[in-house]
N, C-alpha and C. Protein backbone atom coordinates (compact mmCIF):
# COMPACT_ATOMS: atom_id res chain seq x y z
N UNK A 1 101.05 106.69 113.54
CA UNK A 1 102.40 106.63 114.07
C UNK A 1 103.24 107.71 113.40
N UNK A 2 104.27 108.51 113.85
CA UNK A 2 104.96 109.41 113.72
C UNK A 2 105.82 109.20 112.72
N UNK A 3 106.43 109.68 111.89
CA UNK A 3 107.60 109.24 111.07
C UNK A 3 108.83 109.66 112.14
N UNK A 4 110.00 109.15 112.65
CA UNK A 4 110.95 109.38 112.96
C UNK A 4 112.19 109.37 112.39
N UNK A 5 113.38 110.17 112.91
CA UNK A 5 114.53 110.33 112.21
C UNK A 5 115.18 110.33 113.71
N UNK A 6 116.38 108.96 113.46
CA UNK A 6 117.35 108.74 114.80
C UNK A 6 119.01 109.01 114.06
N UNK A 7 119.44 109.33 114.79
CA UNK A 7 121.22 109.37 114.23
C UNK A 7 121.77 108.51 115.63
N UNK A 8 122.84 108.02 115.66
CA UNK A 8 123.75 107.27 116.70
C UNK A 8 125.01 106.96 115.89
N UNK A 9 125.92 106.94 116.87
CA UNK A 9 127.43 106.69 116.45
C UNK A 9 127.73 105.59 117.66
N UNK A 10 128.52 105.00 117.10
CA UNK A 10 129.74 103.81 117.98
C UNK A 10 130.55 103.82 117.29
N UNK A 11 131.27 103.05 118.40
CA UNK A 11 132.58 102.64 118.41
C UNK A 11 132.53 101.02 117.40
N UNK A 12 133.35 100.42 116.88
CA UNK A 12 133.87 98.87 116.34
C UNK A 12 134.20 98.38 118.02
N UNK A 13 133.36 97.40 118.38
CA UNK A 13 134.40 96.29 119.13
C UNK A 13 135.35 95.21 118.29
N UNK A 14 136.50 95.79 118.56
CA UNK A 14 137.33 94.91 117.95
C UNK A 14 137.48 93.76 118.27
N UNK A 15 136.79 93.06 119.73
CA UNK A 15 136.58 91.85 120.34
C UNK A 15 135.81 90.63 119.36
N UNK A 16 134.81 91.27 118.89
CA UNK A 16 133.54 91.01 118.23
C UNK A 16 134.31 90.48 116.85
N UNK A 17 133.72 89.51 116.12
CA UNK A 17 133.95 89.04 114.63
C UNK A 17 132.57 89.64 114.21
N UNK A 18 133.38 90.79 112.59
CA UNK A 18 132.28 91.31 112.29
C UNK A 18 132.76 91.17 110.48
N UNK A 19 131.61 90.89 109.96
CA UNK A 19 131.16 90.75 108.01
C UNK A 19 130.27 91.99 107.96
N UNK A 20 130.62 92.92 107.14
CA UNK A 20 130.21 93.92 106.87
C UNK A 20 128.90 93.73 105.84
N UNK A 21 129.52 92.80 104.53
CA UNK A 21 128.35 92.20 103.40
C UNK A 21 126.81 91.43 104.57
N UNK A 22 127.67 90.46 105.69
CA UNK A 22 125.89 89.92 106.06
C UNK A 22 125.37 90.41 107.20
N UNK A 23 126.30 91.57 108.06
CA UNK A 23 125.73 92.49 108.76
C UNK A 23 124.71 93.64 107.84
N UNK A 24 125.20 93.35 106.95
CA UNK A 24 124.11 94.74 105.93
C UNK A 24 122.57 93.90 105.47
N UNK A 25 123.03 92.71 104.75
CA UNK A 25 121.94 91.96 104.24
C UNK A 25 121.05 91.52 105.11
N UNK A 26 121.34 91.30 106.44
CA UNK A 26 120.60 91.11 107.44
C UNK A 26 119.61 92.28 108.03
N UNK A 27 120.74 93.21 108.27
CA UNK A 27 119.69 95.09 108.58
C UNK A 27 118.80 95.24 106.99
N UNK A 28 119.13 94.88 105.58
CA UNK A 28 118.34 95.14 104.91
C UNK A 28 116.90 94.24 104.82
N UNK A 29 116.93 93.34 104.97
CA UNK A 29 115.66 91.80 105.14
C UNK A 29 114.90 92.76 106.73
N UNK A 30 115.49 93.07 107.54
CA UNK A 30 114.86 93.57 108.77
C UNK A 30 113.86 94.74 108.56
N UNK A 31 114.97 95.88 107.82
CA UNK A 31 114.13 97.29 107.70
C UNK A 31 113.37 96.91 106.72
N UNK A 32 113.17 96.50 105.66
CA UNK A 32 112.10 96.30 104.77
C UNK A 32 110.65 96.03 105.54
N UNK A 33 111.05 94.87 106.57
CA UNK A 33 109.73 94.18 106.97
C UNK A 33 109.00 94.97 107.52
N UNK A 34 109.99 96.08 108.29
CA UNK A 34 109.84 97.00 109.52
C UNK A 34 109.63 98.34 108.83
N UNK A 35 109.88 98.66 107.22
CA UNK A 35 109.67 99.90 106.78
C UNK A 35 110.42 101.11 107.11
N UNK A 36 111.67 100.07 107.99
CA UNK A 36 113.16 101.46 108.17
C UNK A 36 113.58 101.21 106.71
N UNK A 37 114.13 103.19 106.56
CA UNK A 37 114.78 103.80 105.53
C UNK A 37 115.94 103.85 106.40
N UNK A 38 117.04 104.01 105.92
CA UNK A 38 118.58 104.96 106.30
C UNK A 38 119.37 104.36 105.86
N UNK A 39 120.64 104.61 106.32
CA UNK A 39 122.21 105.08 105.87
C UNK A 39 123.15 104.60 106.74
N UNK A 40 123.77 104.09 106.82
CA UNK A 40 125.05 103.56 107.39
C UNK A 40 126.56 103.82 107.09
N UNK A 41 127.54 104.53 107.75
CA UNK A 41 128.70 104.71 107.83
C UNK A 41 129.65 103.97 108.13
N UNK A 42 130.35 102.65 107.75
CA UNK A 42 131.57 102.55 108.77
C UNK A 42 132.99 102.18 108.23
N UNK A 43 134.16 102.96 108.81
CA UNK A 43 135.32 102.82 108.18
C UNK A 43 136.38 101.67 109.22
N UNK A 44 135.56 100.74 109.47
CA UNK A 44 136.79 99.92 110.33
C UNK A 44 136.90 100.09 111.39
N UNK A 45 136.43 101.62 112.06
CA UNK A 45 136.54 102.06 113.19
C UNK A 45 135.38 102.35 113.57
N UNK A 46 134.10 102.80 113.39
CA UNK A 46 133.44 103.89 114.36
C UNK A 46 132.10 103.31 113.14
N UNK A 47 130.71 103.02 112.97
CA UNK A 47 129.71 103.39 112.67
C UNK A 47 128.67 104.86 113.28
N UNK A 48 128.47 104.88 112.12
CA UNK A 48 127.13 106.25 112.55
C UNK A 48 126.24 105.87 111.17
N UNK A 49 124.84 105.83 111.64
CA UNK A 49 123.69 105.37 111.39
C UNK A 49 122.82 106.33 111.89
N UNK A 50 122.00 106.25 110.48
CA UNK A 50 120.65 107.00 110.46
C UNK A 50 119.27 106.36 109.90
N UNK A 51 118.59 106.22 111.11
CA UNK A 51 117.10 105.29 110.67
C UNK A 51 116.47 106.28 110.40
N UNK A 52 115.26 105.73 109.58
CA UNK A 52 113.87 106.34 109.45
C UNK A 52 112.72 105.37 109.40
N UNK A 53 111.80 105.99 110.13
CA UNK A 53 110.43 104.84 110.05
C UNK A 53 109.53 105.49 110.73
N UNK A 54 108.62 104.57 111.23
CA UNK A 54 107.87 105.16 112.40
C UNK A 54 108.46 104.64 113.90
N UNK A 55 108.06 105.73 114.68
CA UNK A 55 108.57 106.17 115.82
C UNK A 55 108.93 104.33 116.60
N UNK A 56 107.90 104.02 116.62
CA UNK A 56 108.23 102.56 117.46
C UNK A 56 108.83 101.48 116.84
N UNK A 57 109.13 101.47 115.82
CA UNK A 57 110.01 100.86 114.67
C UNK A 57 111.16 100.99 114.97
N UNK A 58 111.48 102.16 114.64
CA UNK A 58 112.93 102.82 114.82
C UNK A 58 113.44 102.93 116.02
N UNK A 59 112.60 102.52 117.33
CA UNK A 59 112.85 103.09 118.19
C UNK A 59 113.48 101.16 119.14
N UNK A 60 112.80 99.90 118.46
CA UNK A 60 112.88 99.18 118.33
C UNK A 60 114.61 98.65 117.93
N UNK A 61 114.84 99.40 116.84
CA UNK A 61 115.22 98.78 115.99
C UNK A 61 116.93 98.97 116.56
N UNK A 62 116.82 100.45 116.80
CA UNK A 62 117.89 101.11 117.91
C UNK A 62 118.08 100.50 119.10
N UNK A 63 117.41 100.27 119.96
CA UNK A 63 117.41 99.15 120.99
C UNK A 63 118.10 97.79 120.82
N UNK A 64 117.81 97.20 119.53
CA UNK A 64 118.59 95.94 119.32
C UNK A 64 119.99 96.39 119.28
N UNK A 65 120.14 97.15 118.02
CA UNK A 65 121.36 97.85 117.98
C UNK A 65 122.32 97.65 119.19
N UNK A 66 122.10 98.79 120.11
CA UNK A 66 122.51 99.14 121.53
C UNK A 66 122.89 97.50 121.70
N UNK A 67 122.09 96.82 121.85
CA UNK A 67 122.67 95.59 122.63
C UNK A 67 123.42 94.90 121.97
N UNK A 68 123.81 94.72 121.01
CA UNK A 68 124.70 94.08 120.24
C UNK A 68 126.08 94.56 120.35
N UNK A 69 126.98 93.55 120.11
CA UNK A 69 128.19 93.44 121.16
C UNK A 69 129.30 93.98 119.91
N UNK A 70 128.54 94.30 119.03
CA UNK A 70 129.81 94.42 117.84
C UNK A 70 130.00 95.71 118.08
N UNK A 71 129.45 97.17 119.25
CA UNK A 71 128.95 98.24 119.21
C UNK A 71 129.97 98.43 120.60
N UNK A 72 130.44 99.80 120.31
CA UNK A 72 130.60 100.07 121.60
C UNK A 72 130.87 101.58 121.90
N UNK A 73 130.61 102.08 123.34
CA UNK A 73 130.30 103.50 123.02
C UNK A 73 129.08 104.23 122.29
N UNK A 74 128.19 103.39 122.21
CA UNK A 74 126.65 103.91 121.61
C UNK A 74 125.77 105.07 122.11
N UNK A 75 126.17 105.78 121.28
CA UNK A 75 125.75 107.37 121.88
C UNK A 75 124.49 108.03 120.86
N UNK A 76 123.35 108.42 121.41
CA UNK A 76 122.13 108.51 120.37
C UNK A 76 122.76 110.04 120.42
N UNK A 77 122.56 110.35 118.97
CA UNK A 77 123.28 112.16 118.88
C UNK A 77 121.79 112.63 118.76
N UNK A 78 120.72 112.19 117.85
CA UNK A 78 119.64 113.19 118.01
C UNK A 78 118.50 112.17 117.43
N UNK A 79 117.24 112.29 117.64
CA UNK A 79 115.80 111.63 117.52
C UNK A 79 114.64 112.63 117.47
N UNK A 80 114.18 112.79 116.21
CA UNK A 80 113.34 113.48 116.09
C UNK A 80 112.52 113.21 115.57
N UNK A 81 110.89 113.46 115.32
CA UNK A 81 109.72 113.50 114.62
C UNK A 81 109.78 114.06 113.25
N UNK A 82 109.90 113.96 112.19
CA UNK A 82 109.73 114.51 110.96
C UNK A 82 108.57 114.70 109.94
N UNK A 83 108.79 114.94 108.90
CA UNK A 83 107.80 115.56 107.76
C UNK A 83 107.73 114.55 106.99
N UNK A 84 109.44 113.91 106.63
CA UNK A 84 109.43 113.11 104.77
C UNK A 84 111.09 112.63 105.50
N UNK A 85 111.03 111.12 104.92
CA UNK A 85 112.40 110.28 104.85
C UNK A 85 113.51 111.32 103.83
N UNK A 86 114.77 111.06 104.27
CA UNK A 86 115.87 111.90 103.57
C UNK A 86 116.23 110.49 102.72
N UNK A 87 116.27 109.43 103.28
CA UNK A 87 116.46 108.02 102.37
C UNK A 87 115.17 107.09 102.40
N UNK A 88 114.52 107.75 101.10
CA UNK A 88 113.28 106.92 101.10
C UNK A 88 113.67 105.64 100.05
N UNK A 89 114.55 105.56 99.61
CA UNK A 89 114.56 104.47 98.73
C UNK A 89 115.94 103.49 99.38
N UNK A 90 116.14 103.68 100.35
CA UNK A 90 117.30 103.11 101.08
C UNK A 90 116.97 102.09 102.10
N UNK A 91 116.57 100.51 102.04
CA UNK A 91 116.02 99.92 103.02
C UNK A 91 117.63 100.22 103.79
N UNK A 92 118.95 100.30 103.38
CA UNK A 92 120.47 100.84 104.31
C UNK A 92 120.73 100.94 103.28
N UNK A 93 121.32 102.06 102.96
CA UNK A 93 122.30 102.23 102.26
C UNK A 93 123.78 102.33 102.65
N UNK A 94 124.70 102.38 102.27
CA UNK A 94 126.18 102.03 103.41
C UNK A 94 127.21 103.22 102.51
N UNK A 95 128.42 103.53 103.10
CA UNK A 95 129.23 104.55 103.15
C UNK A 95 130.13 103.66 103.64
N UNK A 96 131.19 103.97 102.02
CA UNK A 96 132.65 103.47 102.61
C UNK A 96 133.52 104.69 102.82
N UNK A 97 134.90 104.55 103.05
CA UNK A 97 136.21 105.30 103.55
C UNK A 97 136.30 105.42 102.33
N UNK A 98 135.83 106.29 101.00
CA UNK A 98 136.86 106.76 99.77
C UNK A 98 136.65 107.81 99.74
N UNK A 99 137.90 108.05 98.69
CA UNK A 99 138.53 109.53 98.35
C UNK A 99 137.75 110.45 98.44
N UNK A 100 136.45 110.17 97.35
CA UNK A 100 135.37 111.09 97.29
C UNK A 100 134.37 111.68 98.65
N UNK A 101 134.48 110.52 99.52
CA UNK A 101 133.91 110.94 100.96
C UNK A 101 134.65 111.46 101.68
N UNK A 102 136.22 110.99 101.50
CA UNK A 102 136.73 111.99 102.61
C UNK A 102 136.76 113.62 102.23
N UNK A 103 136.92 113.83 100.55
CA UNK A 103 136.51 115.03 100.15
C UNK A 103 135.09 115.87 100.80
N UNK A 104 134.09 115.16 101.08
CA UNK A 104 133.07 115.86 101.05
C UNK A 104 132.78 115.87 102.80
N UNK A 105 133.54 114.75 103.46
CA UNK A 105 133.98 115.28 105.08
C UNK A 105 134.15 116.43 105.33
N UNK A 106 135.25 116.76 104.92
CA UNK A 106 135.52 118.03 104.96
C UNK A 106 134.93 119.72 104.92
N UNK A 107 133.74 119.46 104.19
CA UNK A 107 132.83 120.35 104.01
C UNK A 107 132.24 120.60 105.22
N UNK A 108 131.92 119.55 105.83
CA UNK A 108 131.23 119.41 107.36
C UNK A 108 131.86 119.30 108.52
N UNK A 109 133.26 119.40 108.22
CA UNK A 109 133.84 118.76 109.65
C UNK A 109 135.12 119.47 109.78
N UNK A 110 136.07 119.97 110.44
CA UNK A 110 137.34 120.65 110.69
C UNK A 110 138.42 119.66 110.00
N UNK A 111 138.46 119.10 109.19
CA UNK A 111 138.99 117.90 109.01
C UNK A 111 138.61 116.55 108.41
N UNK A 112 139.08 116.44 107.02
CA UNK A 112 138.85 115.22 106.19
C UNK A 112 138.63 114.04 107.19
N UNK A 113 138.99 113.85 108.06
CA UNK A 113 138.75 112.35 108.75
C UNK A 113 137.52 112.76 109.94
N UNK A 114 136.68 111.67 109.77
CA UNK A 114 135.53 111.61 110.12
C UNK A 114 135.36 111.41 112.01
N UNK A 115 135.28 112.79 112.59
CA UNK A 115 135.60 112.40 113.68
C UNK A 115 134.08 113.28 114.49
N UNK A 116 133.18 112.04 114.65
CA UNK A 116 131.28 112.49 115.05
C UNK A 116 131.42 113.74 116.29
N UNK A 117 131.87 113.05 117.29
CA UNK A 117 132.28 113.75 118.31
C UNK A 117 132.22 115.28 118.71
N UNK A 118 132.77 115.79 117.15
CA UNK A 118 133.65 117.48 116.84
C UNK A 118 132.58 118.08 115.90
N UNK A 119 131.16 117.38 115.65
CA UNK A 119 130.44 117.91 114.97
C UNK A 119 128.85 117.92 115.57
N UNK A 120 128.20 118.52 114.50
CA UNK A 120 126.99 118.82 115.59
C UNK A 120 126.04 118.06 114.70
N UNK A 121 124.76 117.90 115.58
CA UNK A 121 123.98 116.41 114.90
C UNK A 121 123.46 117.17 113.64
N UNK A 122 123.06 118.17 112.93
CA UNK A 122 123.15 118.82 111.94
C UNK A 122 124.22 118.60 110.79
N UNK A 123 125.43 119.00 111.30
CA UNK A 123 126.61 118.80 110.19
C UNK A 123 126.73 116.81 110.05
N UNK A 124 126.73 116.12 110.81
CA UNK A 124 126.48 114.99 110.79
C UNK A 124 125.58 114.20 109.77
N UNK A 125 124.35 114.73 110.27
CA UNK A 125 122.99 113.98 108.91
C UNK A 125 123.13 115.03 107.71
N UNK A 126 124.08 116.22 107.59
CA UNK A 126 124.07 116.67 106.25
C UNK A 126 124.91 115.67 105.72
N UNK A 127 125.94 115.87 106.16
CA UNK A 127 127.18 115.04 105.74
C UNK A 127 126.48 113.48 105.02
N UNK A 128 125.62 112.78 106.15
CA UNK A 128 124.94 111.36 105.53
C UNK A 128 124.45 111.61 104.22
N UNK A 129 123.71 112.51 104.16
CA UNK A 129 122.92 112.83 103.15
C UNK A 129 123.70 113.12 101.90
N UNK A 130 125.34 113.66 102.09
CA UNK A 130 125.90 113.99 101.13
C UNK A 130 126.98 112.83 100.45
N UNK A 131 127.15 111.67 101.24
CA UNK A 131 128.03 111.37 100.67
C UNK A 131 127.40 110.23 99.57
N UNK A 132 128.27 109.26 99.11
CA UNK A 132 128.32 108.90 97.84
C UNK A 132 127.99 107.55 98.91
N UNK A 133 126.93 106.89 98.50
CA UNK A 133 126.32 105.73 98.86
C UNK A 133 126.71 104.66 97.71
N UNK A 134 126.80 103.80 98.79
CA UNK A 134 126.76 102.04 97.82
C UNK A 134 125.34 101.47 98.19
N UNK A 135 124.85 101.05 96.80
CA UNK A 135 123.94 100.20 97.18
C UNK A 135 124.23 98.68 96.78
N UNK A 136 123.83 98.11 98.16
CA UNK A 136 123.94 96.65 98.64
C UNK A 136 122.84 95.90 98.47
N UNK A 137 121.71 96.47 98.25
CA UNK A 137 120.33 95.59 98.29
C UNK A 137 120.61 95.29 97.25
């Protein structure tokens, strides 16, 4: 099986009741079983997420995603076949809204505030890769 690398962004349904702590603990108990790596973004407004695994894993795993109602506007930015996980020790790792991230936004984006849209799926998974992760596991 392939190793894959997916990126996707949404929207928050603000309709939806959402816990950030057992929405995470839940994606972390999942990707373990399933052997997804990645990264998670969300400031209240908008998630963007980056899996890694193998191809039908991840490809799985994105699918649930999509259907879940806490999501909206679910737009896959890029899916590719890879070499080596960028978060191999990350069953999710998560990204909050601080100082230090909006600093390093900026590097990647026209603008400290995080807006997926205005960037290209490149400046995007650098950006994941760069910012300052919490770990939740």
């Amino acid at each position: 099986m392939y190793l894959t690398r997916l990126l996707y962004v949404s929207d928050y349904n603000r309709d939806r009741p959402f816990n950030a702590a057992q929405m995470l603990k839940s994606a972390i108990a999942k990707n373990r079983a399933n052997q997804i790596t990645g990264a998670l973004w969300f400031d209240g407004r908008q998630f963007i997420q980056v899996l890694e695994g193998g191809r039908h894993a991840v490809s799985e795993t994105y699918h649930r995603i999509a259907h879940d109602e806490r999501h909206n506007n679910i737009e896959l930015v890029s899916c590719n076949s890879v070499t080596e996980r960028f978060f191999p020790q990350w069953s999710m790792g998560y990204f909050g809204d601080t100082l230090t991230n909006q600093q390093t936004i900026l590097r990647y984006s026209t603008s400290d505030k995080l807006i997926p849209n205005e960037m290209s799926p490149d400046s995007l998974l650098g950006l994941m890769m760069t910012l300052e992760l919490k770990n939740l596991e």
